[in-house]
N, C-alpha and C. Protein backbone atom coordinates (compact mmCIF):
# COMPACT_ATOMS: atom_id res chain seq x y z
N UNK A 1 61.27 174.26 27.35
CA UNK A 1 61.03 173.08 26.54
C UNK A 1 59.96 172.25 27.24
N UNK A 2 58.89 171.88 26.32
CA UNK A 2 57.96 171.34 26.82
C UNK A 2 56.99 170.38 26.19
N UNK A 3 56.10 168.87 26.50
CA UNK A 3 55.73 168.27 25.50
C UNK A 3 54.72 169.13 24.96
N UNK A 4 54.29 168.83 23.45
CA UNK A 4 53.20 169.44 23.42
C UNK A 4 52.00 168.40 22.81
N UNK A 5 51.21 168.20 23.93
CA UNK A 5 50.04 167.34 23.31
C UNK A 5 48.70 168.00 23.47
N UNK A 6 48.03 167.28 22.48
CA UNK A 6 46.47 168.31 22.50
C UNK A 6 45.34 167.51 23.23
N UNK A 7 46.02 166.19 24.02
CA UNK A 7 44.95 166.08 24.76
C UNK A 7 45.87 165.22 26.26
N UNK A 8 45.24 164.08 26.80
CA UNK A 8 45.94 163.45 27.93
C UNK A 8 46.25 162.54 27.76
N UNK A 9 45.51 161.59 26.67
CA UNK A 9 46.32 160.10 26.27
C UNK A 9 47.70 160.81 25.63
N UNK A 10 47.92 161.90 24.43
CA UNK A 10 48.49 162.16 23.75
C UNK A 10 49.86 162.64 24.71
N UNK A 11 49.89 162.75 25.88
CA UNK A 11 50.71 163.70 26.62
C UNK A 11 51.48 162.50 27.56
N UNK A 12 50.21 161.42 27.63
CA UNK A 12 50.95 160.12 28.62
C UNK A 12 51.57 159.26 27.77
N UNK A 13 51.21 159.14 26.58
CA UNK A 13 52.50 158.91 25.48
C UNK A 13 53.70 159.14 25.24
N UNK A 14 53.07 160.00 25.29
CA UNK A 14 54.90 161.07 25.12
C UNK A 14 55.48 160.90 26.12
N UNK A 15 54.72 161.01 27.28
CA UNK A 15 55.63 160.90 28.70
C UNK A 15 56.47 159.14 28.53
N UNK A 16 55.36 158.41 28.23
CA UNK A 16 55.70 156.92 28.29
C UNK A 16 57.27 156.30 27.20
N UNK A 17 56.71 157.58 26.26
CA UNK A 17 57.86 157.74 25.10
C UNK A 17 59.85 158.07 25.72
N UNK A 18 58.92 159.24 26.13
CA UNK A 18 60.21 159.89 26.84
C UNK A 18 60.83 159.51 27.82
N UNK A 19 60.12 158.65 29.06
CA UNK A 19 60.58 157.97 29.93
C UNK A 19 61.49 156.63 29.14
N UNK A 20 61.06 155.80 28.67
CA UNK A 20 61.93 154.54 27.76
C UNK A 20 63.04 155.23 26.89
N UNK A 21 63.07 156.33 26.38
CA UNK A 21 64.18 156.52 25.78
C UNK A 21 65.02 157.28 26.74
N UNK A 22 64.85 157.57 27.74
CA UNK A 22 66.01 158.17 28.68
C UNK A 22 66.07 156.95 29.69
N UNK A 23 65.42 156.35 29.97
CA UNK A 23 65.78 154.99 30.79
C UNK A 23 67.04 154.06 29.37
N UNK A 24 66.40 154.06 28.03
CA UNK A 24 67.53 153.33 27.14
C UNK A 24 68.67 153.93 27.50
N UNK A 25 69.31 155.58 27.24
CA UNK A 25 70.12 156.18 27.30
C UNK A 25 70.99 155.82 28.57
N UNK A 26 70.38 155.49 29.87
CA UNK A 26 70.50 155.42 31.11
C UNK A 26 71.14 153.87 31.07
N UNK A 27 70.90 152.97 30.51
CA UNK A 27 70.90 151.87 30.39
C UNK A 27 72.48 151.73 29.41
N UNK A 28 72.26 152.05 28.70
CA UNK A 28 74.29 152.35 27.92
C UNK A 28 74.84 153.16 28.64
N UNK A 29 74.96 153.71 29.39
CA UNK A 29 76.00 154.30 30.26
C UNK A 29 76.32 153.58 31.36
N UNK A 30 75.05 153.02 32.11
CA UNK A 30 75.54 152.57 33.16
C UNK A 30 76.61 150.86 32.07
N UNK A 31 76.21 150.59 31.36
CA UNK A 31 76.68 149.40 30.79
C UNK A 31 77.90 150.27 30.45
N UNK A 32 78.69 151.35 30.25
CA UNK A 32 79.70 151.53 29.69
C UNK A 32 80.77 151.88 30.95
N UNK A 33 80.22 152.35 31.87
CA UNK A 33 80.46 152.74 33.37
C UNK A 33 80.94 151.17 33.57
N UNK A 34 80.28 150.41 33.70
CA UNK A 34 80.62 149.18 34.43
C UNK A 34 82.24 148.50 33.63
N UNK A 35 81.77 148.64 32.29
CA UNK A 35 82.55 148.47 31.62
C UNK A 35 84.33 148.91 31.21
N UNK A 36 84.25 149.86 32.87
CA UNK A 36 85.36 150.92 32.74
C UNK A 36 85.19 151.59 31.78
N UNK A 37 84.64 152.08 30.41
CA UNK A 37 84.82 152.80 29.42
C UNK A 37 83.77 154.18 29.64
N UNK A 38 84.41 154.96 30.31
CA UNK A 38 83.71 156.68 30.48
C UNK A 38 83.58 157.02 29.56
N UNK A 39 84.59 156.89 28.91
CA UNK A 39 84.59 157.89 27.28
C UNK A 39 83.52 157.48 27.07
N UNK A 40 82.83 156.44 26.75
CA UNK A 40 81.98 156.22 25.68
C UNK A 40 80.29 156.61 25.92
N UNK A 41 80.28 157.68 27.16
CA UNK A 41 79.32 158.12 27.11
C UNK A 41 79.12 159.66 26.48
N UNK A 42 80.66 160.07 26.20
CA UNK A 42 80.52 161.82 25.97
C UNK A 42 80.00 161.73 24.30
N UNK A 43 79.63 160.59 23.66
CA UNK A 43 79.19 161.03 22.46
C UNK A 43 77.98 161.40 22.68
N UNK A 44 77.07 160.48 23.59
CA UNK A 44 75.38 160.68 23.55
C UNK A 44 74.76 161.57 25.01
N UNK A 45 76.50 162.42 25.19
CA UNK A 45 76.03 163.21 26.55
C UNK A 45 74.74 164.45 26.21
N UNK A 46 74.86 164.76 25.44
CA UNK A 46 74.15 166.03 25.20
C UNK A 46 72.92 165.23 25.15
N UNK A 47 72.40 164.48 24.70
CA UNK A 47 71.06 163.66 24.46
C UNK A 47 70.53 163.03 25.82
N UNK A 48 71.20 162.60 26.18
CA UNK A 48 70.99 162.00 27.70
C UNK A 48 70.14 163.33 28.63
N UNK A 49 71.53 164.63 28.29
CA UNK A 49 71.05 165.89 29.01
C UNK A 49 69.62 166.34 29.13
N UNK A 50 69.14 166.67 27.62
CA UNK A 50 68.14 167.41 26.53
C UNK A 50 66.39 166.22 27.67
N UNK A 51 66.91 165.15 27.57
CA UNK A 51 65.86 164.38 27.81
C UNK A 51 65.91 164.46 29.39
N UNK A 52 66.67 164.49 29.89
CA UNK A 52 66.72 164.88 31.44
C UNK A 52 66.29 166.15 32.10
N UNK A 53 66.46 167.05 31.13
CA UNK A 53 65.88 168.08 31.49
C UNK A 53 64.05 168.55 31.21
N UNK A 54 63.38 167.60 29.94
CA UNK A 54 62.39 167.73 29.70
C UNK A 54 61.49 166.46 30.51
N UNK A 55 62.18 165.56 30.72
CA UNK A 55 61.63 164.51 32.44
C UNK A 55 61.46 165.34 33.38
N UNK A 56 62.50 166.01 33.59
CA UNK A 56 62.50 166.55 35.07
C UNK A 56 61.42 167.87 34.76
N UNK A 57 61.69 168.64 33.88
CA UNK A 57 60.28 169.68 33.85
C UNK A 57 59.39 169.17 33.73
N UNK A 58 58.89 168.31 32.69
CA UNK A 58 57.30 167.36 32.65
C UNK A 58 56.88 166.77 33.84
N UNK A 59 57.68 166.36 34.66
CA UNK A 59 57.55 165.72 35.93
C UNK A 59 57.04 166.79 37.10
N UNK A 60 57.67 167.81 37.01
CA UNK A 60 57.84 169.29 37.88
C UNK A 60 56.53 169.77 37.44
N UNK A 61 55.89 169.97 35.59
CA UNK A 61 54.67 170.25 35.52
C UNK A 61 53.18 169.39 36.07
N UNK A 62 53.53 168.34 35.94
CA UNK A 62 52.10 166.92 36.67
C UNK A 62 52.09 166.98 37.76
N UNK A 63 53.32 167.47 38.73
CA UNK A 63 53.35 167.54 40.36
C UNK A 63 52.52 169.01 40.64
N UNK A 64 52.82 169.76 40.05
CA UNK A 64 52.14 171.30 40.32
C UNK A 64 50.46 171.08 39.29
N UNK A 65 50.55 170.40 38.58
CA UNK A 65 49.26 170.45 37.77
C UNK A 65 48.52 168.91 37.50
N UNK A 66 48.33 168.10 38.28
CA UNK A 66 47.88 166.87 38.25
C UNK A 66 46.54 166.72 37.18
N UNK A 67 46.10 167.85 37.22
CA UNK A 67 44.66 167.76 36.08
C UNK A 67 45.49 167.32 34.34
N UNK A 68 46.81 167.72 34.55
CA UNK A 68 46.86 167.20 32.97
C UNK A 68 47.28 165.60 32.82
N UNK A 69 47.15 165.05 34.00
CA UNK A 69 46.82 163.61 33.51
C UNK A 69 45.08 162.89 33.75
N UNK A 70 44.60 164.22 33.99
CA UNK A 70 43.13 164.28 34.25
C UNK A 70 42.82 163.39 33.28
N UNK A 71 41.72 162.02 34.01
CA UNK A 71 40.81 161.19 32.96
C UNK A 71 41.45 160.07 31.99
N UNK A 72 42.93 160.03 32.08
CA UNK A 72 43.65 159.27 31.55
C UNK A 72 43.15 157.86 31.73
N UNK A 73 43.01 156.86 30.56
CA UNK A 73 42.52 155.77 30.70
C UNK A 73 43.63 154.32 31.63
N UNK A 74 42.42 153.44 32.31
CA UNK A 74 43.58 152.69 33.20
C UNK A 74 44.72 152.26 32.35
N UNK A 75 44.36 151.75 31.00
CA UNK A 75 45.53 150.94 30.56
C UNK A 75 46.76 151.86 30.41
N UNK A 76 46.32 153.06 29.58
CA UNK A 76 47.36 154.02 29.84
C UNK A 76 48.05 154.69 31.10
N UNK A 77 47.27 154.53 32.58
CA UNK A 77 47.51 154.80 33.64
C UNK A 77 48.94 153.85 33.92
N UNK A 78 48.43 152.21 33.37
CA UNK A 78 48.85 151.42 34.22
C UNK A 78 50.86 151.33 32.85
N UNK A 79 50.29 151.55 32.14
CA UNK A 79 51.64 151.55 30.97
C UNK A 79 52.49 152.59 31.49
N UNK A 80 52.54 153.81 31.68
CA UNK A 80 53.02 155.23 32.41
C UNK A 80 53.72 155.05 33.68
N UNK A 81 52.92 154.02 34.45
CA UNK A 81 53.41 153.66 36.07
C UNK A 81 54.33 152.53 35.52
N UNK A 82 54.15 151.62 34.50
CA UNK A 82 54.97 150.47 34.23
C UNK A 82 56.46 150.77 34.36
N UNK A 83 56.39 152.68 33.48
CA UNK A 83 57.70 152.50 32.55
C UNK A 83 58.16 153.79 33.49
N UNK A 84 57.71 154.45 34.58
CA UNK A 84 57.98 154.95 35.65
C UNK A 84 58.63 153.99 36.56
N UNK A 85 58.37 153.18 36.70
CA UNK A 85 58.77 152.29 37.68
C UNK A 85 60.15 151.76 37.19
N UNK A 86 60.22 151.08 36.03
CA UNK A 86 61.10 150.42 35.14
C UNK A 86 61.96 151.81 35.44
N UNK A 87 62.09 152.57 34.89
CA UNK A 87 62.73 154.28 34.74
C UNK A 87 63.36 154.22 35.97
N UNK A 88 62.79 154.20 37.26
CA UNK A 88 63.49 154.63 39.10
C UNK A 88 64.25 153.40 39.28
N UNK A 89 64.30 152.27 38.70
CA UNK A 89 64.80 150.64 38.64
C UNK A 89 66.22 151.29 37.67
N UNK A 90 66.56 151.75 36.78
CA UNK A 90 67.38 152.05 35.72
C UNK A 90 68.36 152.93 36.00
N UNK A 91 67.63 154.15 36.81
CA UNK A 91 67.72 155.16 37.35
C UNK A 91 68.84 154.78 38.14
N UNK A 92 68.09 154.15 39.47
CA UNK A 92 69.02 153.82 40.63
C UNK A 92 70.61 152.89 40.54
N UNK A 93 70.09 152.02 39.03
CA UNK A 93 71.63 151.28 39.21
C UNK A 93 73.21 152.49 38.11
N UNK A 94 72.06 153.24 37.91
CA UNK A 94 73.06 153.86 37.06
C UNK A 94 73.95 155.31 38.24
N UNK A 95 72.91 155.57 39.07
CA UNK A 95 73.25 156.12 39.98
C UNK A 95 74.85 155.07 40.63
N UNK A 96 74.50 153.95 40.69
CA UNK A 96 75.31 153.54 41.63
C UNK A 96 76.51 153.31 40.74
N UNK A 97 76.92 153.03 39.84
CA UNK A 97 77.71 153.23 38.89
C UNK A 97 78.19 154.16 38.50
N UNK A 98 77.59 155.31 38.79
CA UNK A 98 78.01 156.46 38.95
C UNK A 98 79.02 156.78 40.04
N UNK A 99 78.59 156.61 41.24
CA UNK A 99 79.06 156.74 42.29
C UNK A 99 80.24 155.51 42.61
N UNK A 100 80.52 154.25 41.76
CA UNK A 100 81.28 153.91 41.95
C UNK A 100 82.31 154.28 41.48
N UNK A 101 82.13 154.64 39.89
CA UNK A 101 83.57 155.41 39.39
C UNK A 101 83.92 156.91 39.19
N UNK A 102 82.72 157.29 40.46
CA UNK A 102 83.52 158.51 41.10
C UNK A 102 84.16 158.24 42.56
N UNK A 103 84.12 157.15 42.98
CA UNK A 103 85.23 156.90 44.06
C UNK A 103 86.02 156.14 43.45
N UNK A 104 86.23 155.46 42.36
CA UNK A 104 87.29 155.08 41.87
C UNK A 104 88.50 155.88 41.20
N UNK A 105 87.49 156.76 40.99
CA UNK A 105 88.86 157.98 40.23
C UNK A 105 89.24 159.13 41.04
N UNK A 106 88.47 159.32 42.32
CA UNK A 106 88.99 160.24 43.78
C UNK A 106 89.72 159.07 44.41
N UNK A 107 89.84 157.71 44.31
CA UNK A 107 90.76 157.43 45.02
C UNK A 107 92.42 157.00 44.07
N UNK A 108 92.09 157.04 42.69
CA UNK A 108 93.17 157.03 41.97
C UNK A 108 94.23 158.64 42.22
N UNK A 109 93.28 159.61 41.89
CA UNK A 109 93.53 160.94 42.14
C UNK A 109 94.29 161.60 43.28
N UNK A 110 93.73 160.34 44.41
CA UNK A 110 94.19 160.84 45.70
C UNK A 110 95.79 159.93 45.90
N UNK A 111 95.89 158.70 45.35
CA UNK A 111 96.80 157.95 45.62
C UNK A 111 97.93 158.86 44.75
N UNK A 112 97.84 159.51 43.56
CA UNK A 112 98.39 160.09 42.68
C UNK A 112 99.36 161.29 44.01
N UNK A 113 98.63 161.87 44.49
CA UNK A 113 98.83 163.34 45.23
C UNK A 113 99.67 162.86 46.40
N UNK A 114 99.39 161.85 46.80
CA UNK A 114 100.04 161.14 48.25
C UNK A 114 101.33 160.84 47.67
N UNK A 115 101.28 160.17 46.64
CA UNK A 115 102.87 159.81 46.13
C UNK A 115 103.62 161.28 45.65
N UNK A 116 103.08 161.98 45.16
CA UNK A 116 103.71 163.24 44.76
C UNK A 116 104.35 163.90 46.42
N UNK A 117 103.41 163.81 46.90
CA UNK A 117 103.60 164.88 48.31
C UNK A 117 104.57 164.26 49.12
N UNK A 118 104.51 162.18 49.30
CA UNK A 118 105.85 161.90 49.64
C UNK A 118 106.84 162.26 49.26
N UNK A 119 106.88 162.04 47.76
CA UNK A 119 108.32 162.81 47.26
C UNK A 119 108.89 164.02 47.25
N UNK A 120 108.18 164.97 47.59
CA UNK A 120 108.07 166.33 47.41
C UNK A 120 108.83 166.49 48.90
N UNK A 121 108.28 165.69 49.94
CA UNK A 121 108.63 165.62 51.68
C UNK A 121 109.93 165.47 51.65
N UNK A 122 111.02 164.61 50.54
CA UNK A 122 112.04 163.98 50.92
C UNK A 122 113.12 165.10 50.75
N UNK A 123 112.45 166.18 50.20
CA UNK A 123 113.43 167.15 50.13
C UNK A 123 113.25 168.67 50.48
N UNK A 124 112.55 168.76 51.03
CA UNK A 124 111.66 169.90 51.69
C UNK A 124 112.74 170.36 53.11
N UNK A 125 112.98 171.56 52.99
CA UNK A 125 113.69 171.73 53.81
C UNK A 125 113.60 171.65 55.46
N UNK A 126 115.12 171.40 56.43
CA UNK A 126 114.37 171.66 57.66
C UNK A 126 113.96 172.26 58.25
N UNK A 127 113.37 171.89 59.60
CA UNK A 127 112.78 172.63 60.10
C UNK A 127 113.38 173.16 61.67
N UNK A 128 113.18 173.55 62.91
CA UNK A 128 113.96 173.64 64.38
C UNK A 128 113.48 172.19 64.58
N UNK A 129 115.25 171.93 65.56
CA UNK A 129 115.06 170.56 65.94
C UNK A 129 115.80 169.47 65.02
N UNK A 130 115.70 169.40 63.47
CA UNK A 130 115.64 168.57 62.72
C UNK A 130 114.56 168.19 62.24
N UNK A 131 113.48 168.57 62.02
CA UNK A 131 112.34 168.09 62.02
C UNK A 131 112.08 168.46 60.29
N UNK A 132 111.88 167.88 59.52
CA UNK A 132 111.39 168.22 58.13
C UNK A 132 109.96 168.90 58.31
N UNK A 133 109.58 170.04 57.45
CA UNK A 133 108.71 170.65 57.55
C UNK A 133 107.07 169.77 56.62
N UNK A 134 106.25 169.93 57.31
CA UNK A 134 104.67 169.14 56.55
C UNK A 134 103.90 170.51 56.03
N UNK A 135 104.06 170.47 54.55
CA UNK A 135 103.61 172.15 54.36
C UNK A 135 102.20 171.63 53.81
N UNK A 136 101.90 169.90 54.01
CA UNK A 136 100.82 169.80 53.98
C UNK A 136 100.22 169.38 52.18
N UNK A 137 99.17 169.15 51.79
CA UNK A 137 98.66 168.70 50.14
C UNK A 137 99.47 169.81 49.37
N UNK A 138 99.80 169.06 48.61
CA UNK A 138 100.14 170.02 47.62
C UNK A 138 99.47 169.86 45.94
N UNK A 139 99.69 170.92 45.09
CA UNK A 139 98.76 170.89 44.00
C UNK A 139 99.84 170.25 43.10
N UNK A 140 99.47 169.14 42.01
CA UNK A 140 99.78 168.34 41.31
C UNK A 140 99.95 169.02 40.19
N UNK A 141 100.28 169.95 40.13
CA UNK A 141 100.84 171.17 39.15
C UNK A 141 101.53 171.55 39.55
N UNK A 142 103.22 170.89 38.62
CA UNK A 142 104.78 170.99 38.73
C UNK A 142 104.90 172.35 38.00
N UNK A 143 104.01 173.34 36.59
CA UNK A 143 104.41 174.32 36.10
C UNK A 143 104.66 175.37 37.27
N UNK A 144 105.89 175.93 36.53
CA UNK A 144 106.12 177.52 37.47
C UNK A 144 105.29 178.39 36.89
N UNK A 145 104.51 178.36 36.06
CA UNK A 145 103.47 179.47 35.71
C UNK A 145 102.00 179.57 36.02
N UNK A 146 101.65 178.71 36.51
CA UNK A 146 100.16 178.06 36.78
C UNK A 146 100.02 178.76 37.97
């Protein structure tokens, strides 16, 4: 997947295009993230994806081929770097929002397993000595068939 323009303004467009609508996309999640509400990004996950993957190749093609922004005019130079910049600004807080409610839900996850494994301890048989046995984490899957 790839843009297709027939010249270099036409291609820093698109780029300028494509950067603002995955910075928008980027911009409701991290707002839904903050918001505690995860769910509400799996409707526009696939879209978020689709555009992340044609950033990151378009990006991957201008680094290996710099001539196709060959001759590009300043204003368009300077609009491209605007919404690049804006984009790594969008980027980064959504990153961190990211990373916050993935330690929020490894440490829910983990508090979950600690209470299971206490209880699990109180009846675990002994060991020499008297000593109750520590058989150590256990998996949070009570089925006997799993």
């Amino acid at each position: 997947m790839a843009l297709a323009a027939a010249n270099v303004t036409e291609r820093a467009r698109q780029l300028i295009a494509l950067t603002g609508r995955l910075g928008e996309r980027l911009v409701a999640e991290t707002a839904s993230l903050l918001a505690r509400r995860p769910q509400d990004i799996f409707e526009g996950i696939e879209e978020t994806r689709n555009l992340s993957n044609l950033y990151r190749h378009e990006s991957m093609r201008i680094k290996a081929d710099p001539s196709l922004l060959e001759g590009l005019s300043p204003a368009d130079k300077k609009t491209l770097r605007e919404a690049t910049e804006l984009f790594q600004d969008r980027l980064h807080k959504y990153e961190l929002a990211v990373n916050a409610a993935k330690t929020i839900t490894e440490g829910i996850i983990s508090a979950v397993a600690d209470d299971l494994n206490s209880r699990r301890k109180q009846t675990s048989p002994y060991g020499a000595k008297g000593r109750t046995l520590d058989t150590g984490p256990q998996s949070l899957n009570f089925g006997k068939k799993a």
